[in-house]
Protein backbone atom coordinates (compact mmCIF):
# COMPACT_ATOMS: atom_id res chain seq x y z
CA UNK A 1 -6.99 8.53 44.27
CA UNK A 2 -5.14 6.63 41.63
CA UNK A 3 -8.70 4.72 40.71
CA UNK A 4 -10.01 8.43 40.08
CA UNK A 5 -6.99 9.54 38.09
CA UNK A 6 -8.00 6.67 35.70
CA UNK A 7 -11.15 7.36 35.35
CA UNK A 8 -10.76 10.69 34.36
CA UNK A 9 -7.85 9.96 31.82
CA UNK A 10 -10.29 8.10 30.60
CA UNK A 11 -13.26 10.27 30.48
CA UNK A 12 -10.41 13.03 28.88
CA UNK A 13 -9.19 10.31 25.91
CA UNK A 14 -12.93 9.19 24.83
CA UNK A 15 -13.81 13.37 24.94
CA UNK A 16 -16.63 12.59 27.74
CA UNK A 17 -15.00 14.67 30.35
CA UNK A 18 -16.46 17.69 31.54
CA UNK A 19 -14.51 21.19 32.55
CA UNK A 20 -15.26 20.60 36.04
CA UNK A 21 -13.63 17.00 36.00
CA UNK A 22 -10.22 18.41 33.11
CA UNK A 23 -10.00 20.74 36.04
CA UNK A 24 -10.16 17.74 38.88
CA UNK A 25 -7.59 15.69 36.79
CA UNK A 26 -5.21 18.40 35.97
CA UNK A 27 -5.21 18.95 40.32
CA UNK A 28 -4.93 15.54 40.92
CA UNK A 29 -1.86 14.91 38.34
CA UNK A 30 0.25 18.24 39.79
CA UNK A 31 0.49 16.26 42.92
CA UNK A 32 3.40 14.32 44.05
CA UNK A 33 4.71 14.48 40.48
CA UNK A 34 1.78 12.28 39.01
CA UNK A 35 2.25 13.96 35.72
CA UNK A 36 5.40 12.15 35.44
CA UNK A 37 3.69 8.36 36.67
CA UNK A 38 0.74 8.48 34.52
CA UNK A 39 2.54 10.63 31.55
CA UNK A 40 -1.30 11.48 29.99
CA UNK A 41 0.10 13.40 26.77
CA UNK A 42 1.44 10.30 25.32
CA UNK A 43 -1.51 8.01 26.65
CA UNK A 44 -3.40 10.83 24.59
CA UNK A 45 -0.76 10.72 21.73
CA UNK A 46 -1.10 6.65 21.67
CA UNK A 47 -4.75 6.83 21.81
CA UNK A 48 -5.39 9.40 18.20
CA UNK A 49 -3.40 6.83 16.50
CA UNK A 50 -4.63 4.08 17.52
CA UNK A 51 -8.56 5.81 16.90
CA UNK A 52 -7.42 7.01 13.35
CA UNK A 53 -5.85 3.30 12.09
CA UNK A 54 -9.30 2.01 13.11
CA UNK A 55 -10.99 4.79 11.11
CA UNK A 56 -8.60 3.91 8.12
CA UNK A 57 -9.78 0.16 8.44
CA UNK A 58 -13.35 1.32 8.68
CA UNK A 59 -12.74 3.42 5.71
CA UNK A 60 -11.23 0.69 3.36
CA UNK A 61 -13.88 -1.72 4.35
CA UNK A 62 -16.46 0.94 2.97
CA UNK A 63 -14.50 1.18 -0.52
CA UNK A 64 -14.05 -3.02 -0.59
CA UNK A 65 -17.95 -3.27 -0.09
CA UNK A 66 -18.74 -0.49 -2.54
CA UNK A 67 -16.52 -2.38 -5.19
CA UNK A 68 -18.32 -5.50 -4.41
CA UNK A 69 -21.38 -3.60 -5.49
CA UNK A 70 -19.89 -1.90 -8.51
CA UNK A 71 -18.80 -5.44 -9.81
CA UNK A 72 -22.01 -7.07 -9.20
CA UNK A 73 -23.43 -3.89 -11.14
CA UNK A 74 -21.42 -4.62 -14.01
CA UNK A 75 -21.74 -8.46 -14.19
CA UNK A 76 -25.43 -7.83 -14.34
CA UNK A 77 -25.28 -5.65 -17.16
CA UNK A 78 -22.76 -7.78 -18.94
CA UNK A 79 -25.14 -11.24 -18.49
CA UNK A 80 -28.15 -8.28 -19.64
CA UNK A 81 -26.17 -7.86 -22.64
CA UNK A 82 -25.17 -10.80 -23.59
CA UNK A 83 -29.00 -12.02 -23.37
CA UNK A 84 -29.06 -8.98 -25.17
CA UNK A 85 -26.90 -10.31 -28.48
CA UNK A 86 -28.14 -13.84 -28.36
CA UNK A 87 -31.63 -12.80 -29.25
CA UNK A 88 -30.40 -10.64 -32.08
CA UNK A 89 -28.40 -13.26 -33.16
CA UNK A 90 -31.25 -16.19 -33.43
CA UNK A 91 -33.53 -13.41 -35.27
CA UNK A 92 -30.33 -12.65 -37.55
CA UNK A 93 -29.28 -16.16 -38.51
CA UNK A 94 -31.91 -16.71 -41.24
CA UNK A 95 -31.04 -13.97 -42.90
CA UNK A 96 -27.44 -14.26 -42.45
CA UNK A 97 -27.69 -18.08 -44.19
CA UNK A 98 -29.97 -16.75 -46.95
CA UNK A 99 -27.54 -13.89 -48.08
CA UNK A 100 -24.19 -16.06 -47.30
CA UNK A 101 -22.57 -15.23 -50.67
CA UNK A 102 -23.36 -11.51 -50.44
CA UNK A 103 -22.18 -12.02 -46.85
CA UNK A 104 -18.73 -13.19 -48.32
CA UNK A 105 -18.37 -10.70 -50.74
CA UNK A 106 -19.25 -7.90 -47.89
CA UNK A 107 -16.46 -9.13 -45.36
CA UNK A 108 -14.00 -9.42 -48.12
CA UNK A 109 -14.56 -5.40 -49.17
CA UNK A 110 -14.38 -4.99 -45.51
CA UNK A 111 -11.72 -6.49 -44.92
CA UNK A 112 -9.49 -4.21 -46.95
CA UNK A 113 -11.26 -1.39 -45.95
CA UNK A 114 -9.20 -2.06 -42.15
CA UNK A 115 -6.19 -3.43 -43.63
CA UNK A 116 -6.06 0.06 -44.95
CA UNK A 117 -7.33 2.28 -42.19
CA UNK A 118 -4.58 0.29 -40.03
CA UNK A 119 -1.73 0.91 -42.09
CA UNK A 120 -2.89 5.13 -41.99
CA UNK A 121 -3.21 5.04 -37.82
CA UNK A 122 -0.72 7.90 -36.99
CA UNK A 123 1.39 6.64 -33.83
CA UNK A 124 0.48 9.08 -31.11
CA UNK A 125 -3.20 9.46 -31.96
CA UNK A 126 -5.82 10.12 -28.82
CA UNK A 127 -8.84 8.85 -27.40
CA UNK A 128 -10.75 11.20 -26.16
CA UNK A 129 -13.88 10.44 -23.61
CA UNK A 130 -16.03 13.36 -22.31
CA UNK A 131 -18.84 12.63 -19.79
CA UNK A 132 -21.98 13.77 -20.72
CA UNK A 133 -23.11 17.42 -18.87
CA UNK A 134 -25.90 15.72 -16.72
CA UNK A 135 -24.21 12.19 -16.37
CA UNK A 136 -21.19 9.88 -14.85
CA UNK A 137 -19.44 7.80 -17.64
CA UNK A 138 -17.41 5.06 -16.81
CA UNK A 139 -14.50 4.03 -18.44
CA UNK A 140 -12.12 0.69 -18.48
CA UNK A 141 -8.76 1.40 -19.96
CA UNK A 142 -6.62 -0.88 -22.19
CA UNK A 143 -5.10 -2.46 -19.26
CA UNK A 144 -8.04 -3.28 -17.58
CA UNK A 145 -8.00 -0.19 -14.69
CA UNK A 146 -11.25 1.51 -14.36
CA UNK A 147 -12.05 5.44 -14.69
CA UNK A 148 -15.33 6.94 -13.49
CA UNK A 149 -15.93 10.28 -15.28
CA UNK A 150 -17.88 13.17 -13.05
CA UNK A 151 -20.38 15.44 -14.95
CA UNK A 152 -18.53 17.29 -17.89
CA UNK A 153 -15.12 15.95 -17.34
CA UNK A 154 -12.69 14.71 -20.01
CA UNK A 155 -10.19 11.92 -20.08
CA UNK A 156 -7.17 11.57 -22.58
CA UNK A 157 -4.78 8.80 -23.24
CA UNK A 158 -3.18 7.81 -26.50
CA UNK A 159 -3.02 4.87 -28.76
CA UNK A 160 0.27 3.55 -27.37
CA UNK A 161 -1.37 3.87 -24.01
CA UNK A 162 0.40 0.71 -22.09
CA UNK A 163 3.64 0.17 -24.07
CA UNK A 164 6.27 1.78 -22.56
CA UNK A 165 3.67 3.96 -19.29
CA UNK A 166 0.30 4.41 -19.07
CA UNK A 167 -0.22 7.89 -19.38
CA UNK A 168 -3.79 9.56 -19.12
CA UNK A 169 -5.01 13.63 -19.20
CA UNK A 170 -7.99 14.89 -17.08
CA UNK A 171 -9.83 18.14 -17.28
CA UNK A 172 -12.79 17.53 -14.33
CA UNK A 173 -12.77 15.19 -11.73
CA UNK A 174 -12.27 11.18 -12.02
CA UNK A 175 -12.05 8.57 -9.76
CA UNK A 176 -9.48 6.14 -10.83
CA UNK A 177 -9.03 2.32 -9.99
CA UNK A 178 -6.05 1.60 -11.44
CA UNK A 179 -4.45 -1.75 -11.93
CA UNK A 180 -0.84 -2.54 -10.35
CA UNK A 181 1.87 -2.80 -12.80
CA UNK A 182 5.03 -1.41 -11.58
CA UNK A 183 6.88 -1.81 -14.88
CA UNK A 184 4.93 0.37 -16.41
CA UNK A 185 3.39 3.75 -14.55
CA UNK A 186 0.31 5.02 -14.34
CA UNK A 187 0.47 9.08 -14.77
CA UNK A 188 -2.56 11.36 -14.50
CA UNK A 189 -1.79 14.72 -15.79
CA UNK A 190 -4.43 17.79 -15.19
CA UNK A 191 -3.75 21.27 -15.98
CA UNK A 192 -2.37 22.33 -12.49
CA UNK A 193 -1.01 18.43 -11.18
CA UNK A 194 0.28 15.13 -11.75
CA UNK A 195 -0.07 12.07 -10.02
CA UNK A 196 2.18 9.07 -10.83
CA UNK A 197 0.64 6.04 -9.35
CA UNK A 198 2.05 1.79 -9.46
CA UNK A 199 -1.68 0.50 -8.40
CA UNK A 200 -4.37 2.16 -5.98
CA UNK A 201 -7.67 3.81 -5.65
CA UNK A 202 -7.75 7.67 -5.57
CA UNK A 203 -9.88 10.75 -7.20
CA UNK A 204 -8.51 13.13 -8.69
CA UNK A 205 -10.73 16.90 -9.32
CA UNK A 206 -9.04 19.50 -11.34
CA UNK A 207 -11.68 22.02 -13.74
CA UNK A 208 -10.23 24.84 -15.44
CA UNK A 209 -12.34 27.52 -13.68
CA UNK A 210 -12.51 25.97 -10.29
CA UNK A 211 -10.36 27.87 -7.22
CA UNK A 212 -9.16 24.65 -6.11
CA UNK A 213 -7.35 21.65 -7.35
CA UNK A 214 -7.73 18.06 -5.43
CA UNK A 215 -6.26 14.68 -5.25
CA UNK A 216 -7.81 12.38 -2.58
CA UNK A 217 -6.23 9.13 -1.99
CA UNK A 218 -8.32 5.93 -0.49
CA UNK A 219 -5.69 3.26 -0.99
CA UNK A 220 -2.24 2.66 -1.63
CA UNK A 221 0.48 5.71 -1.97
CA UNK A 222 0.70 7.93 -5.22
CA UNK A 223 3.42 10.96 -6.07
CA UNK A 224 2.17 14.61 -6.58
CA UNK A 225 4.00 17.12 -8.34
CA UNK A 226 2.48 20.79 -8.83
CA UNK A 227 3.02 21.39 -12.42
CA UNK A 228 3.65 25.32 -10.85
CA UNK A 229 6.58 23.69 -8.77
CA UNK A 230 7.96 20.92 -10.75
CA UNK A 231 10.84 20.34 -8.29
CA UNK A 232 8.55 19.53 -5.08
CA UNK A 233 7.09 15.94 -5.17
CA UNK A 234 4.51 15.04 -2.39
CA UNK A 235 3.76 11.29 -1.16
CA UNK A 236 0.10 11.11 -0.62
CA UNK A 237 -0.41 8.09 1.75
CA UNK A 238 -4.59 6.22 2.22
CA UNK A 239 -7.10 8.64 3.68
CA UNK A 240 -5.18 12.11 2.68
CA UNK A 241 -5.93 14.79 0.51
CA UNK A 242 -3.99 17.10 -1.02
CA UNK A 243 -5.78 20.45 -1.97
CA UNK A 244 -3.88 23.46 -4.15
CA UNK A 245 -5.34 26.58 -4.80
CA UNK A 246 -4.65 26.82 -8.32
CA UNK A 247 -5.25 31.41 -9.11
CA UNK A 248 -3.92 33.11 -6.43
CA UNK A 249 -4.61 37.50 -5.84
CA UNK A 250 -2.12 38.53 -7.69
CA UNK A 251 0.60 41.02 -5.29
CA UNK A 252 0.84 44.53 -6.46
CA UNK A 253 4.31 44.88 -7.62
CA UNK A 254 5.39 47.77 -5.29
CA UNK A 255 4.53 44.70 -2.57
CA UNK A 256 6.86 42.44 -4.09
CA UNK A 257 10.25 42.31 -2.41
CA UNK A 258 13.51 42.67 -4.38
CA UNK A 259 14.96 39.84 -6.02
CA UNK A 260 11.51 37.41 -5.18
CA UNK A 261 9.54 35.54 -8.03
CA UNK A 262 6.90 37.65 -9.01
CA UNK A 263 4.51 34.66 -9.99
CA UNK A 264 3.43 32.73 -6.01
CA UNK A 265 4.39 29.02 -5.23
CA UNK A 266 0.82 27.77 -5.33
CA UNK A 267 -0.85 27.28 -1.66
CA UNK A 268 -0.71 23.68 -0.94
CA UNK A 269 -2.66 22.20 2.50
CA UNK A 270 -2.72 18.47 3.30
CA UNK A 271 -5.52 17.10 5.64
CA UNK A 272 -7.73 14.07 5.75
CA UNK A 273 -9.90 12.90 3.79
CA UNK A 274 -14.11 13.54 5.46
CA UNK A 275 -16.06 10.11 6.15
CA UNK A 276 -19.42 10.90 7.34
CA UNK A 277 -20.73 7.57 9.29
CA UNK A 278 -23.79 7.19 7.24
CA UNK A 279 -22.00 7.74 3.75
CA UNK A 280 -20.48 4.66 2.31
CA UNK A 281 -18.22 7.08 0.58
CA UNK A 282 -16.33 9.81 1.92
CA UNK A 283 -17.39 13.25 0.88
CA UNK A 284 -14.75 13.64 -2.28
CA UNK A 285 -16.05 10.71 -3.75
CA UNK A 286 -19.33 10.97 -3.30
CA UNK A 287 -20.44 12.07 -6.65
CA UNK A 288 -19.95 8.23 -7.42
CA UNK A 289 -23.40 8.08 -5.77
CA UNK A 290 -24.28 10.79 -7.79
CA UNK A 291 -24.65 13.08 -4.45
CA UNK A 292 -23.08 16.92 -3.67
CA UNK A 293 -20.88 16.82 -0.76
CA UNK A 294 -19.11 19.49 0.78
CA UNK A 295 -17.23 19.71 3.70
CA UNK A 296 -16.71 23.51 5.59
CA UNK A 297 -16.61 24.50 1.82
CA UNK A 298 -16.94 28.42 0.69
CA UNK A 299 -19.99 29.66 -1.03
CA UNK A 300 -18.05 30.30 -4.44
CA UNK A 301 -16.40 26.63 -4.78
CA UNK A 302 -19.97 25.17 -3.73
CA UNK A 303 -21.55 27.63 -6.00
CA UNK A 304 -19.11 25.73 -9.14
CA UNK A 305 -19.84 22.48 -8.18
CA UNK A 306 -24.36 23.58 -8.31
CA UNK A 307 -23.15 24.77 -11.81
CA UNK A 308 -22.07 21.38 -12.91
CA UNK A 309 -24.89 19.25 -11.79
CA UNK A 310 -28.03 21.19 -12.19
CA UNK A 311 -27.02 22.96 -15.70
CA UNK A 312 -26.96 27.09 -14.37
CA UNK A 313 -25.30 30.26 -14.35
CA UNK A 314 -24.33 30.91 -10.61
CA UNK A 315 -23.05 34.72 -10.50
CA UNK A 316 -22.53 36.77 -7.13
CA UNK A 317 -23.02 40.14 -6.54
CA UNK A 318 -21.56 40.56 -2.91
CA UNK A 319 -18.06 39.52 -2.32
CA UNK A 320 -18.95 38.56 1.30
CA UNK A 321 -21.38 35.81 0.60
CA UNK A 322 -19.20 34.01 -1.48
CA UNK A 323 -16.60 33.39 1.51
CA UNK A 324 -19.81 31.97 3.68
CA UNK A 325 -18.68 28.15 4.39
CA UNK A 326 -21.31 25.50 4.43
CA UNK A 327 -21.45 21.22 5.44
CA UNK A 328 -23.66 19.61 3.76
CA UNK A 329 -24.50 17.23 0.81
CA UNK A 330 -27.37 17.17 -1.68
CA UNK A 331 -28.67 14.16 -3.40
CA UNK A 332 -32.59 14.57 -5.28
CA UNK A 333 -33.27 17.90 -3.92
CA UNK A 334 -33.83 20.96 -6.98
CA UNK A 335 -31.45 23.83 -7.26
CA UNK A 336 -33.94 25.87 -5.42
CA UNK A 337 -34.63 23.63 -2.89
CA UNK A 338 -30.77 23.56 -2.60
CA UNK A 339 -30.24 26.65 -2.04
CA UNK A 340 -33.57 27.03 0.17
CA UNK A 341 -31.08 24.71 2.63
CA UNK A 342 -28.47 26.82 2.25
CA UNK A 343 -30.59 29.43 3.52
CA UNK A 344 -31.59 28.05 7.01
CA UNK A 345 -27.82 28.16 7.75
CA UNK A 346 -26.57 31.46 6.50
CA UNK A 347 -27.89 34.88 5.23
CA UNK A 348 -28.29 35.48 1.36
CA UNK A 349 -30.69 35.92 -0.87
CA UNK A 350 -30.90 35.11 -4.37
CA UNK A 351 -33.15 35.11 -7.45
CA UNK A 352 -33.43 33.33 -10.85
CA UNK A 353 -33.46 34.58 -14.47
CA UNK A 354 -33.94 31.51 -16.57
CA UNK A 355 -31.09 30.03 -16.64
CA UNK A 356 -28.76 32.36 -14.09
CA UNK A 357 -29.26 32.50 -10.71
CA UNK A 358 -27.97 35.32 -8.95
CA UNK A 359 -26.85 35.70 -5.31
CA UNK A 360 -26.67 38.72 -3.27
């Protein structure tokens, strides 16, 4: 008896157990007070926690063997560049020896010409990057942390960027790396949150006309405040996400109970972050790889995201399709092929006007 009780604890805790045998065990542990001896909930309880550490470690080997990559990327296009200057420079130096006086001259009208535009640098002044509409740029900040820019998005930060914080605005979605420095902060401010981080690796997606709001962090621990809700702060710790749903249905004020706010506390839900086992990347940060991931997303939010990359108009006209939820990603496929996918999974139909594509 007690070798079959182990067995099927273990068949329950690895999810291999059938009904027939959940059933068997369940018997088996109601007699003699075996529930008690073998005490299966915590076994259970022990067992998820010990499953999802191993998933984190899984997870930040993924991100240390993607950065590996991304570094070996950009020493290979710093070597190509300086190979790059070298030739210019041997074709240049001729020149540069047979017009050395003009040369002189040149740097010295030059040289007040900055003198002057540094003494006229208003304190305060931004830096503005904006990725291109069909591209990722990436960006490396004044103190050396590292920004990738998704399709469209815009990052901020201001010429005293480092002295006193190290404050950045986003409008899109980034993924930051940011360098530890816990004298000075590192705050990301979007139109709906902040996050105030020391040093870690997180993304961050916030677009003025999306639903939803996102900050999903892979490493390290950042602070979330809803700029809605000032007073709450939330403690994002590796593999969560934090998701906000930004323009809520607005109540109808005979629905709105004496002596309440009439504007909503934004939604807020916390969950985990979605690691496919063939994706380097989890599913928020997959647009690194320049693929479209969703994860039991609705219609409209996948529908903003198909706007972005391939360049369209998206409208609906039936309020039901646009709360059908699809899993999936998207790498080379067309926007018709796309939605030809989308097809095999749910019903809609849908037809295209140029540049609009309209579902029904």
């Amino acid at each position: 008896m007690i070798n079959n009780i182990w067995i099927l604890i273990g068949k329950k805790l690895n999810g291999e157990a059938s009904p027939e045998e959940l059933l068997e065990l369940e018997q088996l542990l109601q007699q003699q007070g075996a529930a008690d001896l073998y005490a299966v909930g915590e076994l259970e309880e022990i067992w998820k926690n010990d499953q999802q550490t191993t998933d984190d470690e899984k997870l930040l080997d993924k991100w240390d063997a993607f950065e590996a990559e991304l570094d070996a990327i950009e020493e290979k296009e710093a070597q190509e560049a300086a190979e790059v200057i070298a030739i210019q420079t041997k074709r240049k130096k001729d020149r540069i020896i047979k017009l050395g006086s003009l040369l002189a001259a040149a740097c010295l009208m030059l040289g007040v010409f900055w003198f002057t535009r540094k003494e006229t640098i208003v304190p305060g002044k931004s830096n503005e990057i904006t990725a291109p509409k069909n591209g990722i740029s990436k960006i490396q900040l004044p103190d050396g942390s590292r920004v990738w820019l998704n399709m469209g998005s815009k990052l901020t930060y201001n010429n005293d960027f480092g002295t006193d914080q190290r404050r950045v605005s986003l409008v899109g979605e980034a993924f930051f790396d940011v360098v530890k420095d816990a004298q000075r902060p590192f705050i990301v401010t979007t139109p709906t949150i902040s996050v105030r981080v020391l040093g870690t690796k997180f993304n961050v997606r916030s677009y003025d006309h999306d639903k939803t709001s996102e900050a999903a962090l892979v490493r390290g621990k950042i602070e979330l405040t809803v700029l809605k809700n000032p007073e709450k702060k939330i403690i994002l710790n590796p593999s969560e996400k934090l998701t906000i749903i930004n323009n809520q249905e607005p109540l109808a004020k005979s629905n709105i109970p004496t002596g309440s706010i009439a504007e909503e506390t934004p939604l807020i839900a916390l969950s985990r972050i979605h690691q496919a086992k063939k994706d380097t990347l989890p599913s928020e940060a997959l647009w690194l790889e320049n693929k479209l991931a969703f994860d039991a997303e609705d219609f409209e939010s996948i529908a903003q995201k198909m706007e972005r990359r391939y360049n369209v108009n998206i409208v609906f006209e039936n309020e039901e399709v646009k709360k059908l939820r699809f899993t999936g990603k998207f790498e080379k496929e067309s926007i018709n092929k796309a939605l030809l996918s989308l097809q095999k999974t749910a019903a809609f139909r849908y037809k295209t006007d140029a540049n609009q594509i309209v579902i029904y």
